[in-house]
C-alpha atoms as a PDB file:
ATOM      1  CA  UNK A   1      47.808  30.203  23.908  1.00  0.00           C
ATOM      2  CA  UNK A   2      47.188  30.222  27.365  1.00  0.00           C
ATOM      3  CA  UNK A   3      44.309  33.157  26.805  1.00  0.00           C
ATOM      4  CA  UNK A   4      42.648  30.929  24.717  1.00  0.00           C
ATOM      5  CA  UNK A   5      42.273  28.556  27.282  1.00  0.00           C
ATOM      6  CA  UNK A   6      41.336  31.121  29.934  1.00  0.00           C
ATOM      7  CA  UNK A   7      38.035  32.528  28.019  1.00  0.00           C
ATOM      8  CA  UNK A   8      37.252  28.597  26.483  1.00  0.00           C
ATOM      9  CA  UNK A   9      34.075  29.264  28.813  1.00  0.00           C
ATOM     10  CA  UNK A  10      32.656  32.648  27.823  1.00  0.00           C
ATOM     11  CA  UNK A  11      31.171  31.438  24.919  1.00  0.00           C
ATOM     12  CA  UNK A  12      28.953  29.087  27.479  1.00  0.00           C
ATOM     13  CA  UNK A  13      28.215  31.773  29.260  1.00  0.00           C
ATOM     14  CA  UNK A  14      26.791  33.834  27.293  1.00  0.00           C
ATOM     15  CA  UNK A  15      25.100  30.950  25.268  1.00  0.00           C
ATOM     16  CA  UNK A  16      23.432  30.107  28.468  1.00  0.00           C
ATOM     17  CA  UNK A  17      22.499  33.724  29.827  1.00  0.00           C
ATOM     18  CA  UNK A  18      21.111  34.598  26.340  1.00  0.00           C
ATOM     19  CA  UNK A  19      18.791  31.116  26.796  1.00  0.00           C
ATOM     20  CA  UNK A  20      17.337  32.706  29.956  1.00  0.00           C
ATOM     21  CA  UNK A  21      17.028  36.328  28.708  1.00  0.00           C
ATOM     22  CA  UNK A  22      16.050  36.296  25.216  1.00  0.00           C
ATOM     23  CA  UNK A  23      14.477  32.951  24.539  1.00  0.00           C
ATOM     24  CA  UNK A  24      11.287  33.146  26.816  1.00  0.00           C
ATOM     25  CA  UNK A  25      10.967  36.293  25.194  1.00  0.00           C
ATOM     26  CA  UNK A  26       9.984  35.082  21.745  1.00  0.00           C
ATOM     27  CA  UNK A  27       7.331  33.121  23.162  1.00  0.00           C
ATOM     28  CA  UNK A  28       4.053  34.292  21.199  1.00  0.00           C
ATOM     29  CA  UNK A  29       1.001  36.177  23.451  1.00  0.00           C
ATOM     30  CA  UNK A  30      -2.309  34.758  22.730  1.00  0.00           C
ATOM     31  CA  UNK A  31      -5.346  36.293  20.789  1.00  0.00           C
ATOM     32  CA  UNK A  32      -6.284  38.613  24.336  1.00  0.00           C
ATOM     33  CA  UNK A  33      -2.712  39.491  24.216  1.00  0.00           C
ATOM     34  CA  UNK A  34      -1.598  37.367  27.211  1.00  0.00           C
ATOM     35  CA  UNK A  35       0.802  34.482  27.211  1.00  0.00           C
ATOM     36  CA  UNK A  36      -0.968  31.075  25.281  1.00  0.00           C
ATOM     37  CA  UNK A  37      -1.940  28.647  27.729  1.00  0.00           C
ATOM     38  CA  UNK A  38      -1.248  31.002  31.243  1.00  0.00           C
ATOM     39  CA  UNK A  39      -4.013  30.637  33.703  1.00  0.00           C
ATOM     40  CA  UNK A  40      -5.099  34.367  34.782  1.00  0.00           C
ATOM     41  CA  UNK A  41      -7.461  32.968  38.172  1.00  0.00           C
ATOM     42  CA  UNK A  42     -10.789  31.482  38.509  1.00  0.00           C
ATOM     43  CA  UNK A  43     -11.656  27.897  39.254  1.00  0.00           C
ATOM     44  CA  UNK A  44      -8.208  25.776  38.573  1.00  0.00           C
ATOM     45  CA  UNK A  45      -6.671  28.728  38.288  1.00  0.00           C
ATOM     46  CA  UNK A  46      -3.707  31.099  39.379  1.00  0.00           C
ATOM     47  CA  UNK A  47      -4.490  31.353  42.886  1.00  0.00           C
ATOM     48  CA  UNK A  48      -6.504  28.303  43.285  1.00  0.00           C
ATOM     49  CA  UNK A  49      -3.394  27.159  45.204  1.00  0.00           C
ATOM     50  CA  UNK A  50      -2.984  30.089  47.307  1.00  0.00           C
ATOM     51  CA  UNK A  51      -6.357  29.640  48.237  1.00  0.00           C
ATOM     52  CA  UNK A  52      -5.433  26.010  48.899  1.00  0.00           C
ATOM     53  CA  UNK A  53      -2.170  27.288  50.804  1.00  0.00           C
ATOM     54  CA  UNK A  54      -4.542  29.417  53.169  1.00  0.00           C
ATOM     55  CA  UNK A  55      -6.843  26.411  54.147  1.00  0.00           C
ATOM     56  CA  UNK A  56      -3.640  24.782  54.890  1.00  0.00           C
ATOM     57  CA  UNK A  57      -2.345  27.536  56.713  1.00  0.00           C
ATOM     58  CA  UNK A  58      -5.847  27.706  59.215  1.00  0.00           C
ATOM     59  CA  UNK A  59      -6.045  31.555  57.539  1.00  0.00           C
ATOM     60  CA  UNK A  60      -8.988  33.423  56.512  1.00  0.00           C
ATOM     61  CA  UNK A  61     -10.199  32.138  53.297  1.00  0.00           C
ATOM     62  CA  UNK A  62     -10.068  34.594  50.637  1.00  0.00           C
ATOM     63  CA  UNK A  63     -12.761  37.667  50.178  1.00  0.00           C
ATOM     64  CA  UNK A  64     -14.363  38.023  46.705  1.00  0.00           C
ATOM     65  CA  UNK A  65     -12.823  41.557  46.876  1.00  0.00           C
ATOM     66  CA  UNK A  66      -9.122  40.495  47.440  1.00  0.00           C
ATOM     67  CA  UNK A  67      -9.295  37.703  44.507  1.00  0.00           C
ATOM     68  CA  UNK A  68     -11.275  40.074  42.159  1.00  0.00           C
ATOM     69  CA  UNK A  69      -7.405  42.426  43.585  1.00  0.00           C
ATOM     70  CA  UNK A  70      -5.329  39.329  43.141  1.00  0.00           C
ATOM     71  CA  UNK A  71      -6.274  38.425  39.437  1.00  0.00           C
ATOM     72  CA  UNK A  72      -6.122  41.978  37.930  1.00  0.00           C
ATOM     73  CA  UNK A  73      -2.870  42.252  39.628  1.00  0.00           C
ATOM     74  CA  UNK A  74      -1.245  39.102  38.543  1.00  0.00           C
ATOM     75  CA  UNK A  75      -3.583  39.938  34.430  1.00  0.00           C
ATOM     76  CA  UNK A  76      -1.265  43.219  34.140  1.00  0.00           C
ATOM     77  CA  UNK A  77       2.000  41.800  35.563  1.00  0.00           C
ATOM     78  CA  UNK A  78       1.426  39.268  32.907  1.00  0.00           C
ATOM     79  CA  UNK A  79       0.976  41.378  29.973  1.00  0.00           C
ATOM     80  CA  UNK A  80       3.825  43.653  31.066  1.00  0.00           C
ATOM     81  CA  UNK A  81       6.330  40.765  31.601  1.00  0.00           C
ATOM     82  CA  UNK A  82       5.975  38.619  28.821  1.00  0.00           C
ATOM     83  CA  UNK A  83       6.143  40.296  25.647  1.00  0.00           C
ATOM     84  CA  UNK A  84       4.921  39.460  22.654  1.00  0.00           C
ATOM     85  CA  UNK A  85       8.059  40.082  20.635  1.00  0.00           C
ATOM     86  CA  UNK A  86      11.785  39.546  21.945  1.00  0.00           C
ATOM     87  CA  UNK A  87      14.277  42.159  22.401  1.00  0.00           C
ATOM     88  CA  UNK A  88      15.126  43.643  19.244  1.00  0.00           C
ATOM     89  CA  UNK A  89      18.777  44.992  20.965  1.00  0.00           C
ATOM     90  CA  UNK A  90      19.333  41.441  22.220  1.00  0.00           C
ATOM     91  CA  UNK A  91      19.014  39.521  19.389  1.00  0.00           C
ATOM     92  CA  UNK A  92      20.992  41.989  17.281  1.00  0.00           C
ATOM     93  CA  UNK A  93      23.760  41.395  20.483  1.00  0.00           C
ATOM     94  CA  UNK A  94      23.017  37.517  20.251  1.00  0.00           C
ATOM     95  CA  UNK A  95      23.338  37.072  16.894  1.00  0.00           C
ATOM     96  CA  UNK A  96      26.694  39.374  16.474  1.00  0.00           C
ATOM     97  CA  UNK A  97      28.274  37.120  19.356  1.00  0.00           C
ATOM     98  CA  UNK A  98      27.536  33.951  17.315  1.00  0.00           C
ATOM     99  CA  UNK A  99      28.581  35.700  14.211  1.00  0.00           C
ATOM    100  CA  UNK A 100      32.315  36.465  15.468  1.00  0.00           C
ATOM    101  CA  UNK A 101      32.307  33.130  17.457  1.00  0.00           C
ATOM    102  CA  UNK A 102      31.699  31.643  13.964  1.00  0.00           C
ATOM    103  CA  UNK A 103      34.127  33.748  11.912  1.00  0.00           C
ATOM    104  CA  UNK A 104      36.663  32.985  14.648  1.00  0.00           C
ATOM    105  CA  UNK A 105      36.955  36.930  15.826  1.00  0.00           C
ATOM    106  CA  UNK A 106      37.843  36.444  19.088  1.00  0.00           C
ATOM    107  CA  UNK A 107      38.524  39.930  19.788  1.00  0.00           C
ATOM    108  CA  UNK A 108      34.877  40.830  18.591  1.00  0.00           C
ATOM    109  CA  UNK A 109      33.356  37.957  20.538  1.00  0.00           C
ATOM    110  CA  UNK A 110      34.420  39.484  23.215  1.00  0.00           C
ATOM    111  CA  UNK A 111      33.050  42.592  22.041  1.00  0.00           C
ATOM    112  CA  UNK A 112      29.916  41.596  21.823  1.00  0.00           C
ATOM    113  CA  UNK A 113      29.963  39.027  24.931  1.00  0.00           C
ATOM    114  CA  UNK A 114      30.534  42.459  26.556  1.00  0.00           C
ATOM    115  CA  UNK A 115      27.675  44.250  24.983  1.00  0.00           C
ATOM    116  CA  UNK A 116      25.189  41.151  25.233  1.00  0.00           C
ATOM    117  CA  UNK A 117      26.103  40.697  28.736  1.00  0.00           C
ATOM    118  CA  UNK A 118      25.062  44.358  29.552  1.00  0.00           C
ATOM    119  CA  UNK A 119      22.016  43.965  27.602  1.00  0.00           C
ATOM    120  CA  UNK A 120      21.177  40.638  29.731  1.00  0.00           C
ATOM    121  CA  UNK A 121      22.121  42.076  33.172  1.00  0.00           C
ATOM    122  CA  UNK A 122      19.693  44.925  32.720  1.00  0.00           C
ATOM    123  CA  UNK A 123      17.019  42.662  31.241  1.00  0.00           C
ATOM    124  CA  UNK A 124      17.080  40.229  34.204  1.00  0.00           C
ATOM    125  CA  UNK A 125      17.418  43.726  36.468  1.00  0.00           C
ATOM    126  CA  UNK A 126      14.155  44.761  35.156  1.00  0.00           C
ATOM    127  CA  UNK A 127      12.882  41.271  35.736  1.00  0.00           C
ATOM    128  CA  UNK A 128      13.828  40.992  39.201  1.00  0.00           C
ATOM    129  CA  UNK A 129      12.213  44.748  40.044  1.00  0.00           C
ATOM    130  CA  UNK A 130       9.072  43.464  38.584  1.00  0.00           C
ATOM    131  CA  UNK A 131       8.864  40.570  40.248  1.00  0.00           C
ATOM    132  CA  UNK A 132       9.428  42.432  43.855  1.00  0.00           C
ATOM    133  CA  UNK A 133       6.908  44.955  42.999  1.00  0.00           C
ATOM    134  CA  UNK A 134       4.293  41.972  41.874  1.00  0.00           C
ATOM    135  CA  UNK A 135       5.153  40.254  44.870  1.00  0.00           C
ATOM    136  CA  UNK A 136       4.591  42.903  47.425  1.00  0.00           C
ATOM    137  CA  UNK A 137       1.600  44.441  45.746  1.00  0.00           C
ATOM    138  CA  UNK A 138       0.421  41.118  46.136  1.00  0.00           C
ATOM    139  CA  UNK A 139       1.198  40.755  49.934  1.00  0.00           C
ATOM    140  CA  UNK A 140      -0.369  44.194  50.634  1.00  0.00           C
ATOM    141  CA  UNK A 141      -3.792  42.400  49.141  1.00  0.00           C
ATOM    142  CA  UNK A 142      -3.629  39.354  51.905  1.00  0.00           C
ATOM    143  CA  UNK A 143      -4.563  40.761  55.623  1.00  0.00           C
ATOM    144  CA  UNK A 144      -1.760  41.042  58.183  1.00  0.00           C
ATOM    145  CA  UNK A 145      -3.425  37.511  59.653  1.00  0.00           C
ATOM    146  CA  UNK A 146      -3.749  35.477  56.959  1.00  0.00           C
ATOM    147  CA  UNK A 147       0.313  36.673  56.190  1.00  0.00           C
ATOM    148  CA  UNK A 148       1.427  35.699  59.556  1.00  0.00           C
ATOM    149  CA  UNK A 149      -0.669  32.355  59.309  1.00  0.00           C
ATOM    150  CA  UNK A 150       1.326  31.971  56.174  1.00  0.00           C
ATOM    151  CA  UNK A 151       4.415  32.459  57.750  1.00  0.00           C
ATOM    152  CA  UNK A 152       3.497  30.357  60.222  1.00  0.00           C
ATOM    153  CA  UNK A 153       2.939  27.410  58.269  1.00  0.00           C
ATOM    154  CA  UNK A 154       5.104  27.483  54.857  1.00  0.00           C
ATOM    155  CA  UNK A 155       7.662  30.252  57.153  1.00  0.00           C
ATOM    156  CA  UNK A 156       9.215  32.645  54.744  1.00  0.00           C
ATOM    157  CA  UNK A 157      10.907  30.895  52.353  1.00  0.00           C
ATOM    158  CA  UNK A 158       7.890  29.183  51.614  1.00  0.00           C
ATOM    159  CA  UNK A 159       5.984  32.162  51.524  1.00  0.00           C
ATOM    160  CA  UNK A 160       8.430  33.757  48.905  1.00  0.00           C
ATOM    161  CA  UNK A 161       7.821  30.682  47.034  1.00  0.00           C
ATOM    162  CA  UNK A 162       4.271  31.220  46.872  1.00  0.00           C
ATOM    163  CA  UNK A 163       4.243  34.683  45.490  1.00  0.00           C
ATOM    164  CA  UNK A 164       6.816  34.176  42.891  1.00  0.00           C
ATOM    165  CA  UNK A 165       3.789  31.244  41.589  1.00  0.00           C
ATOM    166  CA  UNK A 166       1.660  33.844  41.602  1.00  0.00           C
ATOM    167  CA  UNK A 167       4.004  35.723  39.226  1.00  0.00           C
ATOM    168  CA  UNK A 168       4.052  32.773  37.200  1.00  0.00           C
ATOM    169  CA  UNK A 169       6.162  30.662  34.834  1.00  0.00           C
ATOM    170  CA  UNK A 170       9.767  31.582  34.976  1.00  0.00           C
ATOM    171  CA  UNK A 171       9.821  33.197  38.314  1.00  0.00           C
ATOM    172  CA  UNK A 172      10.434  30.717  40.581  1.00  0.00           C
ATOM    173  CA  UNK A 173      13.188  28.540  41.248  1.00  0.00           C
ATOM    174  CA  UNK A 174      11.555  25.376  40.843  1.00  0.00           C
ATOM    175  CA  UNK A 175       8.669  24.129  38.613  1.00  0.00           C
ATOM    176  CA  UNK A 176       5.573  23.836  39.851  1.00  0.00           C
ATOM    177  CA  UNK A 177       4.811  23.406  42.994  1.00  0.00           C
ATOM    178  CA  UNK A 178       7.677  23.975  46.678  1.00  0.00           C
ATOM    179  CA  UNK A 179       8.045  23.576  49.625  1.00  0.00           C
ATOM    180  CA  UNK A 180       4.598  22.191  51.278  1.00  0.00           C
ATOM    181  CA  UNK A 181       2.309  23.895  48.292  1.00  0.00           C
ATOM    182  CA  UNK A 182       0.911  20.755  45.978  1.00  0.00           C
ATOM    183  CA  UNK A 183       0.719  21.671  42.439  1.00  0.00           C
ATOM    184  CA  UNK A 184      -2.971  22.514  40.759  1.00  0.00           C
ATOM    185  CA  UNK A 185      -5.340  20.233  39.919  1.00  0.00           C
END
């Protein structure tokens, strides 16, 4: 009895880790093979507030060169991080977990909590790595002043904040918009 009580949670877990893993996954890319409805730059777009943040900031304003950078950069770190089809292993994990949840297999819900949970941990893993190497690619395309006037304004917190926007939906902690960045109009 009592080791019922003690695992009355994992199924939560998992439920919720799966939402964050696998569901934005089986969102659909559009016709150019990016995500429907994601801005990729230009006027209103992706780094319209980044350009907005710099003006704020009192930093150079951005070359044509380093947005021309900025907007391949954040195109292919698009493509490569939202798929057009989900996880084949994780919704074969998913859908075992609910499977012995629903049969009442405890034994082989934890089983597969186990195997999903693997499967999540090096999804969000891969995430995470692609987001740092977005986000400093991205920082080596800003000059050291208009960093430091960056810094100095939004300090680094902010300035984390800033690139994971660029990286777009589902990177940062917050929806759109942070700390002293308004959202775009």
């Amino acid at each position: 009895m009592s080791c019922n009580r003690t695992v009355w949670w994992l199924p939560a877990v998992v439920f919720l880790l799966t939402a964050v893993v696998v569901f934005p996954q089986t969102r659909r890319a559009g016709p150019s093979g990016r995500m429907a409805g994601v801005p990729v730059g230009g006027p209103g777009g992706s780094i319209s507030f980044l350009k907005q943040a710099l003006t704020e900031a009192g930093a150079p304003t951005l070359s044509s060169a380093q947005e021309e950078q900025l907007d391949q950069l954040i195109s292919s770190y698009r493509e490569s991080m939202f798929p057009s089809s989900p996880d084949e292993n994780l919704v074969t994990a998913r859908s075992a977990f609910q499977e012995s949840v629903l049969s009442g297999d405890l034994t082989g819900a934890k089983a597969a909590a186990a195997t999903l949970a693997k499967l999540q941990t090096a999804a969000m893993q891969e995430r995470l790595e692609g987001q740092a190497a977005f986000m400093i690619q991205a920082m080596a395309i800003l000059s050291r002043d208009q960093v430091n006037k960056l810094v100095a304004e939004f300090e680094t917190a902010g300035l984390f904040e800033l690139f994971q926007r660029l990286a777009g939906p589902g990177m940062g902690r917050r929806g759109p918009g942070g700390p002293g960045f308004a959202p775009p109009m």
